[in-house]
Protein backbone atom coordinates (compact mmCIF):
# COMPACT_ATOMS: atom_id res chain seq x y z
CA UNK A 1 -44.89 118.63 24.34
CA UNK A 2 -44.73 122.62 24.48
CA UNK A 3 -42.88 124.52 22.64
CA UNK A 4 -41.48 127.48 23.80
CA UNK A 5 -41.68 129.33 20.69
CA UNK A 6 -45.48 128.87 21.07
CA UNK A 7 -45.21 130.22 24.59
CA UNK A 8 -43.58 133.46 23.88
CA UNK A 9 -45.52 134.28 21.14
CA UNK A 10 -48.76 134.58 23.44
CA UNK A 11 -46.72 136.80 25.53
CA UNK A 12 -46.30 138.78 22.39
CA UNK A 13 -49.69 138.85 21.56
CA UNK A 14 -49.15 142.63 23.96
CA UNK A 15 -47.85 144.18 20.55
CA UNK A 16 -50.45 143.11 18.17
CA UNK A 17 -52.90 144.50 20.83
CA UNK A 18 -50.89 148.07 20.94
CA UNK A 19 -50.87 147.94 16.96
CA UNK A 20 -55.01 147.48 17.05
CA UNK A 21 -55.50 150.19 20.03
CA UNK A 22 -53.27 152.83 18.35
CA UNK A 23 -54.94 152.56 15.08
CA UNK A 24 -58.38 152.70 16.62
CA UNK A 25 -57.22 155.81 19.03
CA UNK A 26 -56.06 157.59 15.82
CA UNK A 27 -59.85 156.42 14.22
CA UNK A 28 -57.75 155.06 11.13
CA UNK A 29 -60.66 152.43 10.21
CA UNK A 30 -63.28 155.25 10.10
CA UNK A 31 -61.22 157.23 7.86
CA UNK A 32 -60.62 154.36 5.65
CA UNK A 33 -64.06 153.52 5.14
CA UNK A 34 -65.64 155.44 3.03
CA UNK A 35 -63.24 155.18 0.10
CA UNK A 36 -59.63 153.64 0.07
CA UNK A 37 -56.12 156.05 0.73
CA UNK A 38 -52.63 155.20 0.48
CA UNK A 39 -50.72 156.30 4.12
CA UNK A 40 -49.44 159.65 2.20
CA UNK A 41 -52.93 160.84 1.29
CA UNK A 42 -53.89 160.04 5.33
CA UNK A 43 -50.86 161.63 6.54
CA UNK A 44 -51.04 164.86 5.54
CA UNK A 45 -54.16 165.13 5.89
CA UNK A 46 -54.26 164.33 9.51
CA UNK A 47 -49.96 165.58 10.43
CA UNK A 48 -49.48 161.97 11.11
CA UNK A 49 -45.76 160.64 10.64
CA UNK A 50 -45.47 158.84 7.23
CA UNK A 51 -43.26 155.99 8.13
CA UNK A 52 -44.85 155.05 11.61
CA UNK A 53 -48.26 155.51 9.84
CA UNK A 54 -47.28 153.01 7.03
CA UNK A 55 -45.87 150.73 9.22
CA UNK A 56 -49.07 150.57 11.54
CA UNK A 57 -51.05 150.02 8.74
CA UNK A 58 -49.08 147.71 7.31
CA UNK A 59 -49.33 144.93 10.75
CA UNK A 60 -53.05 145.79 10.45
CA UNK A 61 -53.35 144.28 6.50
CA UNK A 62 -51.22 141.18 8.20
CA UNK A 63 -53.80 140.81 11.48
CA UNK A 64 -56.60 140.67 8.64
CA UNK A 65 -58.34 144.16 9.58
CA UNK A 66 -57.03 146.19 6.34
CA UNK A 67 -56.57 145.32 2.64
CA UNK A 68 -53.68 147.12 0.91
CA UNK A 69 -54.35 147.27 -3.29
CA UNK A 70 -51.77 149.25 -4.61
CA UNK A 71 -50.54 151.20 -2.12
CA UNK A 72 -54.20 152.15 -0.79
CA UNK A 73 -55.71 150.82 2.52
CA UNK A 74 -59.27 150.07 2.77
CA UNK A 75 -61.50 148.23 5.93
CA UNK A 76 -61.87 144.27 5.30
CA UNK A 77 -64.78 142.68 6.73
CA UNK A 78 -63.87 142.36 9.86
CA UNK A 79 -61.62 145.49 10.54
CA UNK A 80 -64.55 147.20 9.31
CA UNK A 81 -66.43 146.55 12.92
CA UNK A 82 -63.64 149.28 14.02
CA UNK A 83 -65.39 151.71 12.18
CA UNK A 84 -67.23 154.49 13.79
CA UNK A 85 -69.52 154.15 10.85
CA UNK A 86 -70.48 150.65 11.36
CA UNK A 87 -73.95 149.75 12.68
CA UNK A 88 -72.50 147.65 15.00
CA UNK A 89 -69.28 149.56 15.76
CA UNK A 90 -66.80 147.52 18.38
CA UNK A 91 -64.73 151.39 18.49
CA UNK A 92 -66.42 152.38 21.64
CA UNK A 93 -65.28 149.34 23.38
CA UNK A 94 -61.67 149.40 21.62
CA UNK A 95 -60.99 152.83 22.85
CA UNK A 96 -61.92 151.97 26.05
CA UNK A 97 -59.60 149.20 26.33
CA UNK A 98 -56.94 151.92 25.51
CA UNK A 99 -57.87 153.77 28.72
CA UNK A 100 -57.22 150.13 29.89
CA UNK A 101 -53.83 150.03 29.06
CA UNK A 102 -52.20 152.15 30.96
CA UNK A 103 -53.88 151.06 34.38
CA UNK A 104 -52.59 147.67 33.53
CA UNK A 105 -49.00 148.27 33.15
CA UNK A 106 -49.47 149.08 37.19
CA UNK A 107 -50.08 145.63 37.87
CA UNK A 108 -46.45 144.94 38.93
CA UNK A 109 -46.55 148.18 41.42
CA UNK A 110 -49.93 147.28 43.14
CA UNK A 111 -49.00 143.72 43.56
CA UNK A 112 -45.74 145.08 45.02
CA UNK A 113 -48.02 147.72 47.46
CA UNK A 114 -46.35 150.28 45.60
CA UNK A 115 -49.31 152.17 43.65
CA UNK A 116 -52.45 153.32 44.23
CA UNK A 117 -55.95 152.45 41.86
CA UNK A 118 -57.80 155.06 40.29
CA UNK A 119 -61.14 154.12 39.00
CA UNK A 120 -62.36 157.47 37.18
CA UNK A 121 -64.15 155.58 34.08
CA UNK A 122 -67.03 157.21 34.68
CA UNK A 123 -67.24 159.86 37.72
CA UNK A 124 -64.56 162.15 37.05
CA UNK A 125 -63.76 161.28 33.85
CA UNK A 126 -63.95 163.90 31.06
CA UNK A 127 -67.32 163.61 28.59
CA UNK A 128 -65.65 161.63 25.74
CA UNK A 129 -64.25 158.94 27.93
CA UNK A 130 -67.68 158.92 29.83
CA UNK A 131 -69.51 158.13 26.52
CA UNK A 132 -66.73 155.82 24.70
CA UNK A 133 -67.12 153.53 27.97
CA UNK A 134 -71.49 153.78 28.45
CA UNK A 135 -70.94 152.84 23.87
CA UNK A 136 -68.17 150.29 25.00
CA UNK A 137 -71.10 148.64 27.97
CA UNK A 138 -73.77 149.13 25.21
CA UNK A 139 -71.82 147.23 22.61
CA UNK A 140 -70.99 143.84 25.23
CA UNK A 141 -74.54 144.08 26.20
CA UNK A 142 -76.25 144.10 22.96
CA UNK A 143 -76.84 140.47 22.88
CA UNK A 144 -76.19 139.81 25.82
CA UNK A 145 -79.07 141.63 27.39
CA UNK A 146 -81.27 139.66 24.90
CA UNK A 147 -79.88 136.42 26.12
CA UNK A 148 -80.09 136.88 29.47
CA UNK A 149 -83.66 138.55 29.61
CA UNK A 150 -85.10 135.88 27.69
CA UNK A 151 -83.72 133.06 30.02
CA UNK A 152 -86.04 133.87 32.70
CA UNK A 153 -89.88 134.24 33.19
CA UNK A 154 -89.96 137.78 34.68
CA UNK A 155 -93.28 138.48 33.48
CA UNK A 156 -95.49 138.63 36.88
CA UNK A 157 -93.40 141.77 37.61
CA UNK A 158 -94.70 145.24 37.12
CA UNK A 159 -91.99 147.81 37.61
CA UNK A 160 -88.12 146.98 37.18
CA UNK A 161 -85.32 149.13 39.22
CA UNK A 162 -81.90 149.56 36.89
CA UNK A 163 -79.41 150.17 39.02
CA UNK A 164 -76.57 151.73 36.99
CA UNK A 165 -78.32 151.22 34.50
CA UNK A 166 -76.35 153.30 32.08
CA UNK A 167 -78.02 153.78 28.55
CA UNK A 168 -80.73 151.27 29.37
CA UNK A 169 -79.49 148.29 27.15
CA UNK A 170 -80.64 145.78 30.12
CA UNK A 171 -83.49 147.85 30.60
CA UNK A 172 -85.17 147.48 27.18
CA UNK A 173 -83.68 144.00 26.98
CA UNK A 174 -86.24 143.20 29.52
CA UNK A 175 -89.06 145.49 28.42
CA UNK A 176 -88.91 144.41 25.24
CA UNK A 177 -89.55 140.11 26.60
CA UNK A 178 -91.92 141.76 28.91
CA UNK A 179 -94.33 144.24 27.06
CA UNK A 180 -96.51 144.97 30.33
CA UNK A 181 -93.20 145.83 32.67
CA UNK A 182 -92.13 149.13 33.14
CA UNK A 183 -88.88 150.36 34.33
CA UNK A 184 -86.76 152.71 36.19
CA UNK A 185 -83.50 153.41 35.38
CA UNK A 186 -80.75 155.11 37.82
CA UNK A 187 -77.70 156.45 37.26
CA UNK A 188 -75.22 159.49 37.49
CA UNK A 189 -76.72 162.89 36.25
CA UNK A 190 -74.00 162.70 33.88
CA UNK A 191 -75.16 159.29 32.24
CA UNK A 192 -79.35 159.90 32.40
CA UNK A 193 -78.83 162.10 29.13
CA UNK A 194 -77.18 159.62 27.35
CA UNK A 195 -80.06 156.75 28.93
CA UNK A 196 -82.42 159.33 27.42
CA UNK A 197 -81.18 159.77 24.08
CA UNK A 198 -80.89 155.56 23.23
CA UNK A 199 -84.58 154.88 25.15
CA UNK A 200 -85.75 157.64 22.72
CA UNK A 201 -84.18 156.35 19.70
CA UNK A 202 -85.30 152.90 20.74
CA UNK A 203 -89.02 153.69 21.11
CA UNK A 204 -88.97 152.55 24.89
CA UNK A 205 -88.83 156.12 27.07
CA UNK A 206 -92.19 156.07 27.84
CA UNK A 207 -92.25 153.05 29.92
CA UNK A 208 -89.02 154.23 31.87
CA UNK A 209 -88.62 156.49 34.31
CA UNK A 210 -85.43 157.92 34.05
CA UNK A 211 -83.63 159.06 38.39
CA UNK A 212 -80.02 160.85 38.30
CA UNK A 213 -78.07 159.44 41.51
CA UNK A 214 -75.02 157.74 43.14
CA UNK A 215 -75.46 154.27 44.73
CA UNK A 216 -73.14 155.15 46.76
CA UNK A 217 -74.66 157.92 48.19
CA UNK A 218 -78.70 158.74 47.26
CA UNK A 219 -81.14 156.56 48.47
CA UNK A 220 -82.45 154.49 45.41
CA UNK A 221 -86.43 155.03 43.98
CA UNK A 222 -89.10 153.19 45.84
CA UNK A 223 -92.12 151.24 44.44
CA UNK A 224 -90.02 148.29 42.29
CA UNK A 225 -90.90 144.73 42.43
CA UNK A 226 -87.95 143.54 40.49
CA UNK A 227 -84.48 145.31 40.83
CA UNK A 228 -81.61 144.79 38.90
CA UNK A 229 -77.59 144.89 39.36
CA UNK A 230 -76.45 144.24 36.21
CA UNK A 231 -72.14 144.11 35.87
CA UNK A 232 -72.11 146.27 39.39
CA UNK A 233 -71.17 144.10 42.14
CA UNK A 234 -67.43 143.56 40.76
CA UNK A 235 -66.79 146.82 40.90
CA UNK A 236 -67.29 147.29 44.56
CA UNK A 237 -65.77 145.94 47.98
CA UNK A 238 -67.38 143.56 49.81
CA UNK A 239 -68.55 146.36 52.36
CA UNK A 240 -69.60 148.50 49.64
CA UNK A 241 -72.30 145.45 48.15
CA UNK A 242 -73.78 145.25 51.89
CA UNK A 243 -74.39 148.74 52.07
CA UNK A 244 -76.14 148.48 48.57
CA UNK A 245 -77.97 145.05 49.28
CA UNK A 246 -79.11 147.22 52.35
CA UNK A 247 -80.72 149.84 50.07
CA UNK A 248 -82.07 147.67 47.51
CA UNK A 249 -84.13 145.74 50.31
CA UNK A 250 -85.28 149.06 51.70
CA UNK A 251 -86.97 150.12 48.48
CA UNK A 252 -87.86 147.14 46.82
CA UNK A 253 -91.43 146.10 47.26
CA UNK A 254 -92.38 142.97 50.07
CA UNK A 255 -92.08 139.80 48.28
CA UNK A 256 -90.21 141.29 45.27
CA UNK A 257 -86.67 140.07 43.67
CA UNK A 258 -83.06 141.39 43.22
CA UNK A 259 -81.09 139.73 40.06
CA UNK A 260 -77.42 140.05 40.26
CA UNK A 261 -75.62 139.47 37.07
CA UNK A 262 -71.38 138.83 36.96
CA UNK A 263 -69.38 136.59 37.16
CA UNK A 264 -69.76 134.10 40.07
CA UNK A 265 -66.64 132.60 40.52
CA UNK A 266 -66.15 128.82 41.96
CA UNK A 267 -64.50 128.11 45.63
CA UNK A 268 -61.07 128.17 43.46
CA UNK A 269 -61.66 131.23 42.01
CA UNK A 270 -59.84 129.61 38.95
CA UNK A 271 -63.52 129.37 37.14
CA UNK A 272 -64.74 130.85 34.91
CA UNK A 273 -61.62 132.01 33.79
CA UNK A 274 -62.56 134.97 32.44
CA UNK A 275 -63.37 136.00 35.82
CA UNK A 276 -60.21 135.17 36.83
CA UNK A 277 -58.66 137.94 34.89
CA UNK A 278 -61.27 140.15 35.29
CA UNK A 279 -60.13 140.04 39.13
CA UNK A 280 -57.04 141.79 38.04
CA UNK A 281 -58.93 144.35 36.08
CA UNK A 282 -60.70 145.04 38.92
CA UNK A 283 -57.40 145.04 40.83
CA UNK A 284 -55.60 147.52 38.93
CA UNK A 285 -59.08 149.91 37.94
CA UNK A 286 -60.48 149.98 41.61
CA UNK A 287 -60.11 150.78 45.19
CA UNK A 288 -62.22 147.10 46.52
CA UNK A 289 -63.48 145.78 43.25
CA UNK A 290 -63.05 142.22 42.52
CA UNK A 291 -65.26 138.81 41.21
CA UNK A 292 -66.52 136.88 44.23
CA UNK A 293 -68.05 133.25 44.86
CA UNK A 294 -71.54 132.41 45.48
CA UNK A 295 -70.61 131.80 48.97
CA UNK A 296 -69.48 135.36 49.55
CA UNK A 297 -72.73 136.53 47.38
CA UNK A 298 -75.19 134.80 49.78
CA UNK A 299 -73.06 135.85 52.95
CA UNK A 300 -73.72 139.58 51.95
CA UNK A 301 -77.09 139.39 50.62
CA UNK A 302 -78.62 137.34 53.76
CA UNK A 303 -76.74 140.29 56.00
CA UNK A 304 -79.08 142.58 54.01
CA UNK A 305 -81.95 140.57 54.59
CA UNK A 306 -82.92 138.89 51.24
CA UNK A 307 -83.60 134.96 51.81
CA UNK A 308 -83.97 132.22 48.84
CA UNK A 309 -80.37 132.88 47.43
CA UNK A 310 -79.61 130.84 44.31
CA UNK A 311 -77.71 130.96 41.84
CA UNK A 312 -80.14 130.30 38.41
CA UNK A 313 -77.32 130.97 35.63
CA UNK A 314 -74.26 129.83 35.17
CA UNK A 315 -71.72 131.19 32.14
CA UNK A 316 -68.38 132.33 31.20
CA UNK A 317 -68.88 135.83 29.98
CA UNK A 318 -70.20 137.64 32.98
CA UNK A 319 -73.78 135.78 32.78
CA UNK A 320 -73.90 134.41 35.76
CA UNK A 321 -77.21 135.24 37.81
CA UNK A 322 -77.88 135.49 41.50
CA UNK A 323 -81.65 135.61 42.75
CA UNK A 324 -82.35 136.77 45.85
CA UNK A 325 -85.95 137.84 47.14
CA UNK A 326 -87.20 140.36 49.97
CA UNK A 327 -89.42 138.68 52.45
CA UNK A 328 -93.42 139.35 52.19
């Protein structure tokens, strides 16, 4: 039997979230790290307001993230991931979920026809937005990319087109299960320095070739067997996927392959349900983005050109795969 107690505290589960996003927006967890402060000691040193401060960290010692020992805050375990400090830092994605916010409390006004979408994550966006999101992509994709490179036998492909490629987390996925590929990775001018700096760091810029461009508007690099559209398609109108399926088969070698990876949603749409909801981020971010079926997939992909559509991965956390290959 439900219980509507239990109902209206996953409706509330909006406050707990505001809690976590303000604390990693003021970069409390980094400043707790390296040695535990009480909330006076953190709010004069930062101007912060004692009593919200205390309160904030307070909820955050109840959701598990902080430990309070007399009167000091300090990161457990698992708030510690919040940390800019961590190895494996989640703050990149955290604060990007903050930009997130605020585009979702339009839902109400764009299902009403009332407001307008403004995607500006990345092009027009100023430089520390632009990297928290490319950290917040490179933190999803981390294993991820590993996953999904090693489920398939790529290896009689020589040169692999990144499209959006972003800091190259796909890209070495795959070069790294594929020592004798090399790669090409495309993306905004603005991103290619960033792609640059993590291939360096990485040990893998010598077997990519690093192209500044917009999808949207530069023809893509020639001379790829194997292209790649890795979390792109949701972000774009139906139209907008043609006209990019259209490019891709232009450049991409005679017999070669395009992988799509997103979520492929079911005739429903109600499956995965993560896709589901990442619909109405899609809704509320972008002008035409959404998650589409297979069926609307193949429709645009065989307008293009590409024949032998299948879908060859199925999943729940955008890891879904569409292959589709250019005639010989």
């Amino acid at each position: 039997m439900e219980n509507p107690q239990t109902i209206m505290a996953e409706i509330m589960n909006f406050m707990r979230s505001r809690v976590a996003l303000t604390a990693a927006e003021l970069d409390l967890f980094t400043k707790i790290d390296e040695k535990p402060l009480t909330a006076r000691e953190i709010a004069e040193r930062y101007r912060f307001n004692l009593k919200g401060l205390t309160r904030v960290l307070d909820c955050l010692v109840t959701f598990g993230f902080v430990k309070k020992e007399d009167n000091h805050y300090s990161n457990t375990e698992k708030g510690a991931f919040f940390s800019s400090r961590h190895p494996k830092t989640i703050l990149p994605m955290v604060l990007h979920f903050n930009k997130l916010w605020d585009t979702w409390g339009n839902l109400t006004e764009i299902v009403k026809g009332k407001a307008d979408r403004k995607f500006t994550v990345i092009k027009g966006s100023d430089k520390k937005s632009r990297e928290a999101f490319i950290g917040a992509m490179h933190v999803i994709g981390r294993t991820l990319s590993s996953e999904i490179a090693g489920s398939l036998d790529v290896s009689r492909f020589e040169r692999m087109l990144d499209i959006g490629g972003a800091s190259g987390t796909y890209t070495m996925a795959f070069l790294s299960r594929n020592p004798k590929m090399e790669a090409v990775l495309f993306d905004l001018k603005e991103i290619i320095p960033l792609a640059k700096k993590r291939l360096e760091s990485e040990g893998f810029l010598h077997r990519v070739t690093l192209v500044a461009g917009d999808f949207y508007i530069d023809k893509l690099p020639e001379g790829c067997d194997l292209a790649l559209l890795s979390a792109i398609i949701h972000q774009n109108s139906a139209e907008e996927n043609l006209e990019l399926y259209k490019k891709i088969f232009i450049v991409l070698r005679p017999g070669g392959t395009l992988l799509i990876r997103d979520h492929i949603m079911d005739e429903s749409r109600t499956n995965p349900p993560s896709g589901a909801l990442f619909a109405i981020n899609m809704l509320v971010n972008t002008h035409g983005g959404d998650t589409y079926t297979l069926v609307e997939v193949e429709d645009t992909l065989k307008e293009a050109g590409f024949v032998n559509i299948k879908l060859v991965r199925t999943g729940e956390a955008m890891d879904c795969l569409v292959e589709a290959k250019k005639p010989v």
